[in-house]
PDB file of N, CA and C in Angstrom:
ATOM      1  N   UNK A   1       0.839  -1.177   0.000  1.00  0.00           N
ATOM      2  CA  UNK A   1       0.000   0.000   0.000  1.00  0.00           C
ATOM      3  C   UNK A   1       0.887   1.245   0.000  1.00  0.00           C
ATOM      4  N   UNK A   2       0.702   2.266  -0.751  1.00  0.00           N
ATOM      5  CA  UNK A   2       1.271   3.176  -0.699  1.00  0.00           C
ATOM      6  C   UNK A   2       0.668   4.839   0.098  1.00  0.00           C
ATOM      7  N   UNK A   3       1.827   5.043   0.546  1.00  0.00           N
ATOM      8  CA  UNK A   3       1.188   6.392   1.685  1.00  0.00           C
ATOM      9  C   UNK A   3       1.801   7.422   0.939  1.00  0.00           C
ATOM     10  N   UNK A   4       0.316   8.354   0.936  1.00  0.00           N
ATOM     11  CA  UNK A   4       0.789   9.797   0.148  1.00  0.00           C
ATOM     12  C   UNK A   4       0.249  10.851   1.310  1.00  0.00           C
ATOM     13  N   UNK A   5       1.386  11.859   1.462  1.00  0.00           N
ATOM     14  CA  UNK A   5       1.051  12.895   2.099  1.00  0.00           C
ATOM     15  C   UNK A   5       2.078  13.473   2.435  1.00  0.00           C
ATOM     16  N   UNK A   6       1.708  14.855   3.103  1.00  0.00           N
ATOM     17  CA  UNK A   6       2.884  16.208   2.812  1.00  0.00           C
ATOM     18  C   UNK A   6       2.550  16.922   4.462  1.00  0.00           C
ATOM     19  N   UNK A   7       3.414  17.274   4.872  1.00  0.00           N
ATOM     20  CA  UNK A   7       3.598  18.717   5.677  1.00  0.00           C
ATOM     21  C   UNK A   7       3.181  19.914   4.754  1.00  0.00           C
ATOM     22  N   UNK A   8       1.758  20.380   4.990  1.00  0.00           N
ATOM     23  CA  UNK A   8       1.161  21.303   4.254  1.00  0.00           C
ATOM     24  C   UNK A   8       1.545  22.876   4.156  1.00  0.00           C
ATOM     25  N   UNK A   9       2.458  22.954   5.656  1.00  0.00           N
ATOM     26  CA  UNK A   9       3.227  24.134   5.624  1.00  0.00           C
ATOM     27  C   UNK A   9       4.439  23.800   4.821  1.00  0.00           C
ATOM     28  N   UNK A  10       5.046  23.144   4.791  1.00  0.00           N
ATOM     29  CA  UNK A  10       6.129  22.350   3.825  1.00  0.00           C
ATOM     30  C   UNK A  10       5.838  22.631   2.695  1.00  0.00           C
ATOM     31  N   UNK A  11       4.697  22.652   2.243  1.00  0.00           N
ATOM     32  CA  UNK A  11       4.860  22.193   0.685  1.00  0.00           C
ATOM     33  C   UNK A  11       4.525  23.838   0.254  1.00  0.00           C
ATOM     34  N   UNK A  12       3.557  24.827   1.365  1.00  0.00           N
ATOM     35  CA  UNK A  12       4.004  25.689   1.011  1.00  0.00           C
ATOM     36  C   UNK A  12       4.817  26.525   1.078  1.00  0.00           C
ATOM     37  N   UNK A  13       6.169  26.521   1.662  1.00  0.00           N
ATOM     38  CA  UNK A  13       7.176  26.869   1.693  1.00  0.00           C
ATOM     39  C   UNK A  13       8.101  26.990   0.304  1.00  0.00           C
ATOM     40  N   UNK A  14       7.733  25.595   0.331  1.00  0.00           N
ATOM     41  CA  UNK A  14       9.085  24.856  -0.962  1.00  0.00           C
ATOM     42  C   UNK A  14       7.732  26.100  -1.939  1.00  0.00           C
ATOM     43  N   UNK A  15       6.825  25.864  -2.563  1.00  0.00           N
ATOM     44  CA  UNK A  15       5.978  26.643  -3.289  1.00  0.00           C
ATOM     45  C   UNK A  15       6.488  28.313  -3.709  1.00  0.00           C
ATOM     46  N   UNK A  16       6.686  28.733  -2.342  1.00  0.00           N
ATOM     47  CA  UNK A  16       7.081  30.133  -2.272  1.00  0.00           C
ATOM     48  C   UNK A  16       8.194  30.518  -2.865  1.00  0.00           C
ATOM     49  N   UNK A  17       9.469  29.470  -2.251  1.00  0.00           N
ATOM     50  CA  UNK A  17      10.682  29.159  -2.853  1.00  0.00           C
ATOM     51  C   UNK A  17      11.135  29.005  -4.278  1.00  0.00           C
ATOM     52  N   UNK A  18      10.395  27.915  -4.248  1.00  0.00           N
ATOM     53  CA  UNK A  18      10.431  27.553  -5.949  1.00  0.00           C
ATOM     54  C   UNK A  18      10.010  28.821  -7.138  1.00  0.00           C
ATOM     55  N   UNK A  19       8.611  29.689  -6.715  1.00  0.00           N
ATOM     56  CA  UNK A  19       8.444  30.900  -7.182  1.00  0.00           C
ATOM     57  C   UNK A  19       9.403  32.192  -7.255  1.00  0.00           C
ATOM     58  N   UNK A  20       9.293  32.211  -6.092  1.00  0.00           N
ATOM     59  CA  UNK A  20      10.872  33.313  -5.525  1.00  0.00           C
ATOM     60  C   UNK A  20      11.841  32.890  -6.443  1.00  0.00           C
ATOM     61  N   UNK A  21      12.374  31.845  -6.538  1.00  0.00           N
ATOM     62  CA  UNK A  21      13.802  31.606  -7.176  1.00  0.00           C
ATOM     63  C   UNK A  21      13.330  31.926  -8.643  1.00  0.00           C
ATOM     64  N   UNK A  22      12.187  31.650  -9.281  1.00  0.00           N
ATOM     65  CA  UNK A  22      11.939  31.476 -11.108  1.00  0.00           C
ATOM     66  C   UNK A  22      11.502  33.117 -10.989  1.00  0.00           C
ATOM     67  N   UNK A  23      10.909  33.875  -9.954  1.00  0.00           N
ATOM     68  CA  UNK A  23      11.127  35.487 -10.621  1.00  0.00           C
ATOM     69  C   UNK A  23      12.495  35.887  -9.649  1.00  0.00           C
ATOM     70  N   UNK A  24      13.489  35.174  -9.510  1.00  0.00           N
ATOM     71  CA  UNK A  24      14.875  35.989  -9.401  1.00  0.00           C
ATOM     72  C   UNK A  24      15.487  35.720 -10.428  1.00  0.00           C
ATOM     73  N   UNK A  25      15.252  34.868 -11.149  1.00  0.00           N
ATOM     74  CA  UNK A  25      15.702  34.358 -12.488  1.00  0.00           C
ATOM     75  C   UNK A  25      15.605  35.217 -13.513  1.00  0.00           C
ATOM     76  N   UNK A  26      14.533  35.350 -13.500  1.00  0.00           N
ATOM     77  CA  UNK A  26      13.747  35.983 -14.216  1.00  0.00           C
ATOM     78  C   UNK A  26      14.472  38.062 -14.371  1.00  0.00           C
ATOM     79  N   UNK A  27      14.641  37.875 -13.293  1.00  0.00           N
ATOM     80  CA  UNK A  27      14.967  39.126 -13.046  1.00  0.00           C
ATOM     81  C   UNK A  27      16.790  39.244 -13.524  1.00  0.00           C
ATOM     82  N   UNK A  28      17.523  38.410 -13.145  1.00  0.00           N
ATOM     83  CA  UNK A  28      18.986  38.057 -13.399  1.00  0.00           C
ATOM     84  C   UNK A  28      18.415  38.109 -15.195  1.00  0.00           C
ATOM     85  N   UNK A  29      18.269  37.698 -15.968  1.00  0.00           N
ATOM     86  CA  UNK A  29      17.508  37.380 -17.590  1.00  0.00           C
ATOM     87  C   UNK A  29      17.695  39.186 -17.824  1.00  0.00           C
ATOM     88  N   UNK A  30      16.850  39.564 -17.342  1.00  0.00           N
ATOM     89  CA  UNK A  30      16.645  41.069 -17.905  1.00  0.00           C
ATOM     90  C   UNK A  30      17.692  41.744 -17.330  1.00  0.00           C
ATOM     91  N   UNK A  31      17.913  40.974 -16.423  1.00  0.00           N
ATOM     92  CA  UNK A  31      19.126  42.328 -15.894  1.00  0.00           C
ATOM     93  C   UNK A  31      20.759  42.343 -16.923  1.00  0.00           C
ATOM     94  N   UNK A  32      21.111  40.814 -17.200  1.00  0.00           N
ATOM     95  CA  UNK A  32      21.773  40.931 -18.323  1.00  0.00           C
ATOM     96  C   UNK A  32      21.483  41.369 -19.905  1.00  0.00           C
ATOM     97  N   UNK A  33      20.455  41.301 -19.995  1.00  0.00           N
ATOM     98  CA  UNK A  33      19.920  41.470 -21.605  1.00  0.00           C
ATOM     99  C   UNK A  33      19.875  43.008 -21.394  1.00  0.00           C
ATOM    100  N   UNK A  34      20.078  43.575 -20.713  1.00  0.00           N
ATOM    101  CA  UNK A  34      20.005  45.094 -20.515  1.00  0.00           C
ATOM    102  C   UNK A  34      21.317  45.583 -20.247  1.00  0.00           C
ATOM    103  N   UNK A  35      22.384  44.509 -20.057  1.00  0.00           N
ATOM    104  CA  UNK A  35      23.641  45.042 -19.560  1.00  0.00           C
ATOM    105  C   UNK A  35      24.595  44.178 -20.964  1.00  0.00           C
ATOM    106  N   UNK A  36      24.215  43.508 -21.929  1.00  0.00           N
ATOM    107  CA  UNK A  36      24.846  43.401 -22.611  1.00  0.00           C
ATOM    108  C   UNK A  36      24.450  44.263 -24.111  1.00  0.00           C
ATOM    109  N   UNK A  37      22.938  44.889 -24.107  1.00  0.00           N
ATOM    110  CA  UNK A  37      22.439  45.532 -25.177  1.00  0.00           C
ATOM    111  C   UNK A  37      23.641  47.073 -24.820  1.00  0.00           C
ATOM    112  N   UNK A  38      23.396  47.492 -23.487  1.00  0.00           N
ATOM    113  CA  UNK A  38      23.964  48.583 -23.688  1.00  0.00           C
ATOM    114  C   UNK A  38      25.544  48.864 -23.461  1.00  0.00           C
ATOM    115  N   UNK A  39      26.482  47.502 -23.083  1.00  0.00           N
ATOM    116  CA  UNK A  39      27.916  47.275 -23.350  1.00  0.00           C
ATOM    117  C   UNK A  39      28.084  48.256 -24.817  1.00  0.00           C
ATOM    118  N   UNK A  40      28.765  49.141 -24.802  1.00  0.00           N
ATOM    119  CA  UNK A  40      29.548  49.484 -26.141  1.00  0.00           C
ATOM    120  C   UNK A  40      30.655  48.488 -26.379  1.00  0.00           C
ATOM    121  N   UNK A  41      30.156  47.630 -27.270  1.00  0.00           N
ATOM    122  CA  UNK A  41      31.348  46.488 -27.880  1.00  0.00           C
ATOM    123  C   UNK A  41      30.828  46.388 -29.123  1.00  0.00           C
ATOM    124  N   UNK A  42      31.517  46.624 -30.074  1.00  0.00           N
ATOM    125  CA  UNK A  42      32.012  46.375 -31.401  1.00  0.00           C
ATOM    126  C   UNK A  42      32.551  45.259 -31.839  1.00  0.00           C
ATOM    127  N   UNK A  43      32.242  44.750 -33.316  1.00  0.00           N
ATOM    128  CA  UNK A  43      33.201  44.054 -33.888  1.00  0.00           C
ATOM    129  C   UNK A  43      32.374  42.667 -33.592  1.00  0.00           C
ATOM    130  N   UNK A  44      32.862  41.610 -34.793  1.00  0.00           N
ATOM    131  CA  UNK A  44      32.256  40.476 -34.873  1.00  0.00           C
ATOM    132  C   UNK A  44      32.279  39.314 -33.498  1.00  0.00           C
ATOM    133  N   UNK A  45      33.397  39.684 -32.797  1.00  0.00           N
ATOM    134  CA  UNK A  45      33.047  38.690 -31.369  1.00  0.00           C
ATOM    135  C   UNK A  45      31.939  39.218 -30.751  1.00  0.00           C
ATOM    136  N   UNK A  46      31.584  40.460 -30.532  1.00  0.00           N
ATOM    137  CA  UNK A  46      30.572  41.118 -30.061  1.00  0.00           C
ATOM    138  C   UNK A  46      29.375  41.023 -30.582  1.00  0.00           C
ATOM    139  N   UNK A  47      29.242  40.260 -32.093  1.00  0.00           N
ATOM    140  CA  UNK A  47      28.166  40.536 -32.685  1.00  0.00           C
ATOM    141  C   UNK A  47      27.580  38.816 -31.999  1.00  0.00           C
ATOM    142  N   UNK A  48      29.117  37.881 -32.187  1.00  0.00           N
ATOM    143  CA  UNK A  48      29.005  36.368 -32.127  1.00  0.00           C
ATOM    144  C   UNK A  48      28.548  36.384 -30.307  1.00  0.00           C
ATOM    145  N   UNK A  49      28.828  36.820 -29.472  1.00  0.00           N
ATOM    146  CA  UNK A  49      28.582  37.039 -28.163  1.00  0.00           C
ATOM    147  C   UNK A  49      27.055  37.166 -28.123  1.00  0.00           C
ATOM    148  N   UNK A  50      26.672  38.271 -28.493  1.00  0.00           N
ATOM    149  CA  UNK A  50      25.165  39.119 -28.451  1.00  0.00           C
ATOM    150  C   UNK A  50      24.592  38.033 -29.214  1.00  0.00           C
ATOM    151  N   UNK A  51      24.815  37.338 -30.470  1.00  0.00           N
ATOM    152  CA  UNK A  51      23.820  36.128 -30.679  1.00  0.00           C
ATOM    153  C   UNK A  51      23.485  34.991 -30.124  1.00  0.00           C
ATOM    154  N   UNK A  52      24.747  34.418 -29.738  1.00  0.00           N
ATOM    155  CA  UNK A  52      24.832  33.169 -28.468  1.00  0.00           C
ATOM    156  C   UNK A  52      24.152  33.825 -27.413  1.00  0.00           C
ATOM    157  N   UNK A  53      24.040  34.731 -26.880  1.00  0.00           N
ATOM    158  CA  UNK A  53      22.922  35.247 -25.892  1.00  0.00           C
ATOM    159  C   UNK A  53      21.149  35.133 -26.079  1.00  0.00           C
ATOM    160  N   UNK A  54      21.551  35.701 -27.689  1.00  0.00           N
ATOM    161  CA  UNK A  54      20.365  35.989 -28.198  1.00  0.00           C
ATOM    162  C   UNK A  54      19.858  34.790 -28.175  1.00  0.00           C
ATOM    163  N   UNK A  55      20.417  33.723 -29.579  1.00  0.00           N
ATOM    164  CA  UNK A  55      19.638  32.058 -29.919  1.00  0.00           C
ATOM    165  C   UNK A  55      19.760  31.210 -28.515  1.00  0.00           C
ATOM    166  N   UNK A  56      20.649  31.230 -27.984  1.00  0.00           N
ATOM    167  CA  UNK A  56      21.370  30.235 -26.980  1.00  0.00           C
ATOM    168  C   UNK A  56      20.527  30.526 -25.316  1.00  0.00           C
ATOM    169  N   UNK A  57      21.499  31.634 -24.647  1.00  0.00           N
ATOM    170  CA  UNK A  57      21.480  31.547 -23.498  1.00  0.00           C
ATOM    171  C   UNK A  57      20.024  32.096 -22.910  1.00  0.00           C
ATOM    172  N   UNK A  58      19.576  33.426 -23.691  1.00  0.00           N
ATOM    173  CA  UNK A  58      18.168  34.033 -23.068  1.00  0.00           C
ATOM    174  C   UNK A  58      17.474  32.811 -23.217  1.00  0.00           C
ATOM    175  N   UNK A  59      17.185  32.131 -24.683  1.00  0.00           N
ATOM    176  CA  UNK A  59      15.800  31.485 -24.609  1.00  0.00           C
ATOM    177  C   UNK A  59      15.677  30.050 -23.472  1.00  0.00           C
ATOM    178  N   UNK A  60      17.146  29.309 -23.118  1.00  0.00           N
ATOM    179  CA  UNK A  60      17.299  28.228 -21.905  1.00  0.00           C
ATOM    180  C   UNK A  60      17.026  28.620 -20.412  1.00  0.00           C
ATOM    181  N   UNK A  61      17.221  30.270 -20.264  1.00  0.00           N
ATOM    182  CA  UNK A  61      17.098  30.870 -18.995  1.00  0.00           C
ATOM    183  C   UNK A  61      15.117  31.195 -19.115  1.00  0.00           C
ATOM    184  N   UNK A  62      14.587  31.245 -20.173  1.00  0.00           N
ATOM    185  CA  UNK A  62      13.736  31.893 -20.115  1.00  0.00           C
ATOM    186  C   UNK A  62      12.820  30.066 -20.263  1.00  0.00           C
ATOM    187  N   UNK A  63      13.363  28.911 -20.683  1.00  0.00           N
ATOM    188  CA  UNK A  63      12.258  27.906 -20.535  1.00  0.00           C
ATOM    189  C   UNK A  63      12.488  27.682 -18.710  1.00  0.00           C
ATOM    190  N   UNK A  64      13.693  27.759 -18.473  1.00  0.00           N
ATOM    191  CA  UNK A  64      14.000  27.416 -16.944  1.00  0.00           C
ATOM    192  C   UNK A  64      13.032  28.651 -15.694  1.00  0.00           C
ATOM    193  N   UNK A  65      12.741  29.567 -16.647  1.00  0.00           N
ATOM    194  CA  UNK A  65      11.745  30.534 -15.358  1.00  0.00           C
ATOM    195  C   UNK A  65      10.932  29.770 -15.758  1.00  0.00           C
ATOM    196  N   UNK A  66      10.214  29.593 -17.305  1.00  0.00           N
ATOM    197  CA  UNK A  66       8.936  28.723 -16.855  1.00  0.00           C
ATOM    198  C   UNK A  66       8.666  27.555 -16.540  1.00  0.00           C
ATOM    199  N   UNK A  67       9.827  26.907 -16.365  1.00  0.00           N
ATOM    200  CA  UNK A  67       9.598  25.511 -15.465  1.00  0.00           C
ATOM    201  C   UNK A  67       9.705  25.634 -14.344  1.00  0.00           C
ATOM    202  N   UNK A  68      10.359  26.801 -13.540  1.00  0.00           N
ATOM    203  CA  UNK A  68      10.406  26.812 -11.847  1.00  0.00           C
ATOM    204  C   UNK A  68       8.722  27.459 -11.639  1.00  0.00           C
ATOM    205  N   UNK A  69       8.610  28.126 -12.345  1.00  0.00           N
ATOM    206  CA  UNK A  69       6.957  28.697 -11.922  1.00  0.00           C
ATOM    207  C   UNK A  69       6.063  27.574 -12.236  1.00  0.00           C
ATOM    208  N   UNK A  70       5.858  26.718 -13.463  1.00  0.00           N
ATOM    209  CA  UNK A  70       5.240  25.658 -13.565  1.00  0.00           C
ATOM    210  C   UNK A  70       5.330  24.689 -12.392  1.00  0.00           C
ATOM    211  N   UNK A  71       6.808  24.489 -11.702  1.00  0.00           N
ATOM    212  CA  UNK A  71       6.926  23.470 -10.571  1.00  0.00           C
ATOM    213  C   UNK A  71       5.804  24.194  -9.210  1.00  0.00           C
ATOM    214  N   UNK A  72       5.927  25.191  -9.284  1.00  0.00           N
ATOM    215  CA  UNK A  72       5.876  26.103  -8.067  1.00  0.00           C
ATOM    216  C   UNK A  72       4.282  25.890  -8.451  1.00  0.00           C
ATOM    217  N   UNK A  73       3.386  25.708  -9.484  1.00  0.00           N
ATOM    218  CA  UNK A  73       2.256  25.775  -9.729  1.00  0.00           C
ATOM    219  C   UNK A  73       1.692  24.602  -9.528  1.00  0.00           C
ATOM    220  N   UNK A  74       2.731  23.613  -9.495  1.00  0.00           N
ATOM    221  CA  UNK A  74       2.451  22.084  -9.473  1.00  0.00           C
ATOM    222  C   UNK A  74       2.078  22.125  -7.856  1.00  0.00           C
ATOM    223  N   UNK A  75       3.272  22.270  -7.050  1.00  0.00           N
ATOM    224  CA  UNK A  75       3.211  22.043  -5.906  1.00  0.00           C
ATOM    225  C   UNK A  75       1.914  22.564  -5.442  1.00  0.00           C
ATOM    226  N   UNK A  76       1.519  23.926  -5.542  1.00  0.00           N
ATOM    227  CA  UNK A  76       0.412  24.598  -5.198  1.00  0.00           C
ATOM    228  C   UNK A  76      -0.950  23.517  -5.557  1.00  0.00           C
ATOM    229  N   UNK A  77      -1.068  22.629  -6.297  1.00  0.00           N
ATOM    230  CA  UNK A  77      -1.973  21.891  -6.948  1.00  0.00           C
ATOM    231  C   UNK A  77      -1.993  21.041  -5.664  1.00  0.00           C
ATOM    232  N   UNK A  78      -0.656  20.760  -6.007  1.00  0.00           N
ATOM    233  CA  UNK A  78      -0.726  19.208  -5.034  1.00  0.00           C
ATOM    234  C   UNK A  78      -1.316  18.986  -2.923  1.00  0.00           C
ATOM    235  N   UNK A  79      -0.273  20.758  -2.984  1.00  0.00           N
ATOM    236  CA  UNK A  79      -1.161  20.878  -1.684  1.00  0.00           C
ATOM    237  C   UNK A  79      -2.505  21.308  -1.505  1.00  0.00           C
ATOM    238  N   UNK A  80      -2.900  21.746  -2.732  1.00  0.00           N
ATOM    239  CA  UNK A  80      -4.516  21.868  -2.385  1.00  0.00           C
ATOM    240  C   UNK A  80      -4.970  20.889  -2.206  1.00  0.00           C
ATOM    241  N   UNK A  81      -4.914  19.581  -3.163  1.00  0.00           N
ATOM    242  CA  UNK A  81      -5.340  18.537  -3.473  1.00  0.00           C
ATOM    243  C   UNK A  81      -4.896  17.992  -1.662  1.00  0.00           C
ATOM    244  N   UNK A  82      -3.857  17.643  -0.991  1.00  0.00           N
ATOM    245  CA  UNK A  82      -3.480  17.093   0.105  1.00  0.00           C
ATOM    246  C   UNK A  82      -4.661  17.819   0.694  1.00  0.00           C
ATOM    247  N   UNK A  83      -4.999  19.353   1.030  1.00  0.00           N
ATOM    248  CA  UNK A  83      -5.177  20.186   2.022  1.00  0.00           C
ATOM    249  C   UNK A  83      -7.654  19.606   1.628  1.00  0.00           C
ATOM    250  N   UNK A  84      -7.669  19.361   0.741  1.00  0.00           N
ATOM    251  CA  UNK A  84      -9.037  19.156   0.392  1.00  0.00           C
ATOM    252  C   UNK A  84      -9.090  17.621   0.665  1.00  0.00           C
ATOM    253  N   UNK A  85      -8.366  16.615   0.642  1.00  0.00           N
ATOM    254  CA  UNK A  85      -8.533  15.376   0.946  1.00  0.00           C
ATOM    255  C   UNK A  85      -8.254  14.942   2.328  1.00  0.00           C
ATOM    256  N   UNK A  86      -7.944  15.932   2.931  1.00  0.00           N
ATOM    257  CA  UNK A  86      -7.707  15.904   4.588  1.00  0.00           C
ATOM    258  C   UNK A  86      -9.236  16.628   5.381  1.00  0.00           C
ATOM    259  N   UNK A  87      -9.859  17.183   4.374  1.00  0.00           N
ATOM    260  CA  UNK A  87     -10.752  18.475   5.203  1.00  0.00           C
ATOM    261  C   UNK A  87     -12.050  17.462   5.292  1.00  0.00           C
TER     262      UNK A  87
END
């Protein structure tokens, strides 16, 4: 038989956490895309830099905010679901 259940303050903790961390992310994302648009750098490493940012690094930082908020949305599910099957 399997036992399912959570520390309901627990799970909203980790919840808060998990949110908190995907908009600090989130925030680190813009805070570079704003600090490498306005770098004065020239010249084709600069152009090759600013694209690897562009194709590469923004769009992996930007699926990773929406998977920490998706987790953080999960959890919120799950403790409702715990917090309504207890009531």
């Amino acid at each position: 038989m399997t036992v399912v259940g959570a520390e309901l303050a627990s799970l909203a903790r980790l919840e808060a956490a998990v949110a908190r961390h995907g908009t600090a992310l989130e925030q680190l994302r813009v805070g570079l895309a704003n600090e490498i648009a306005a770098a004065e750098w020239r010249g084709q490493a600069a152009e090759r830099f600013r694209a690897t940012w562009r194709e590469d690094h923004e769009p992996s930082l930007r699926r990773l905010e929406a998977a920490l908020h998706e987790a953080a949305a999960e959890v919120a599910r799950r403790r409702a679901a715990l917090e309504a099957a207890g009531a």
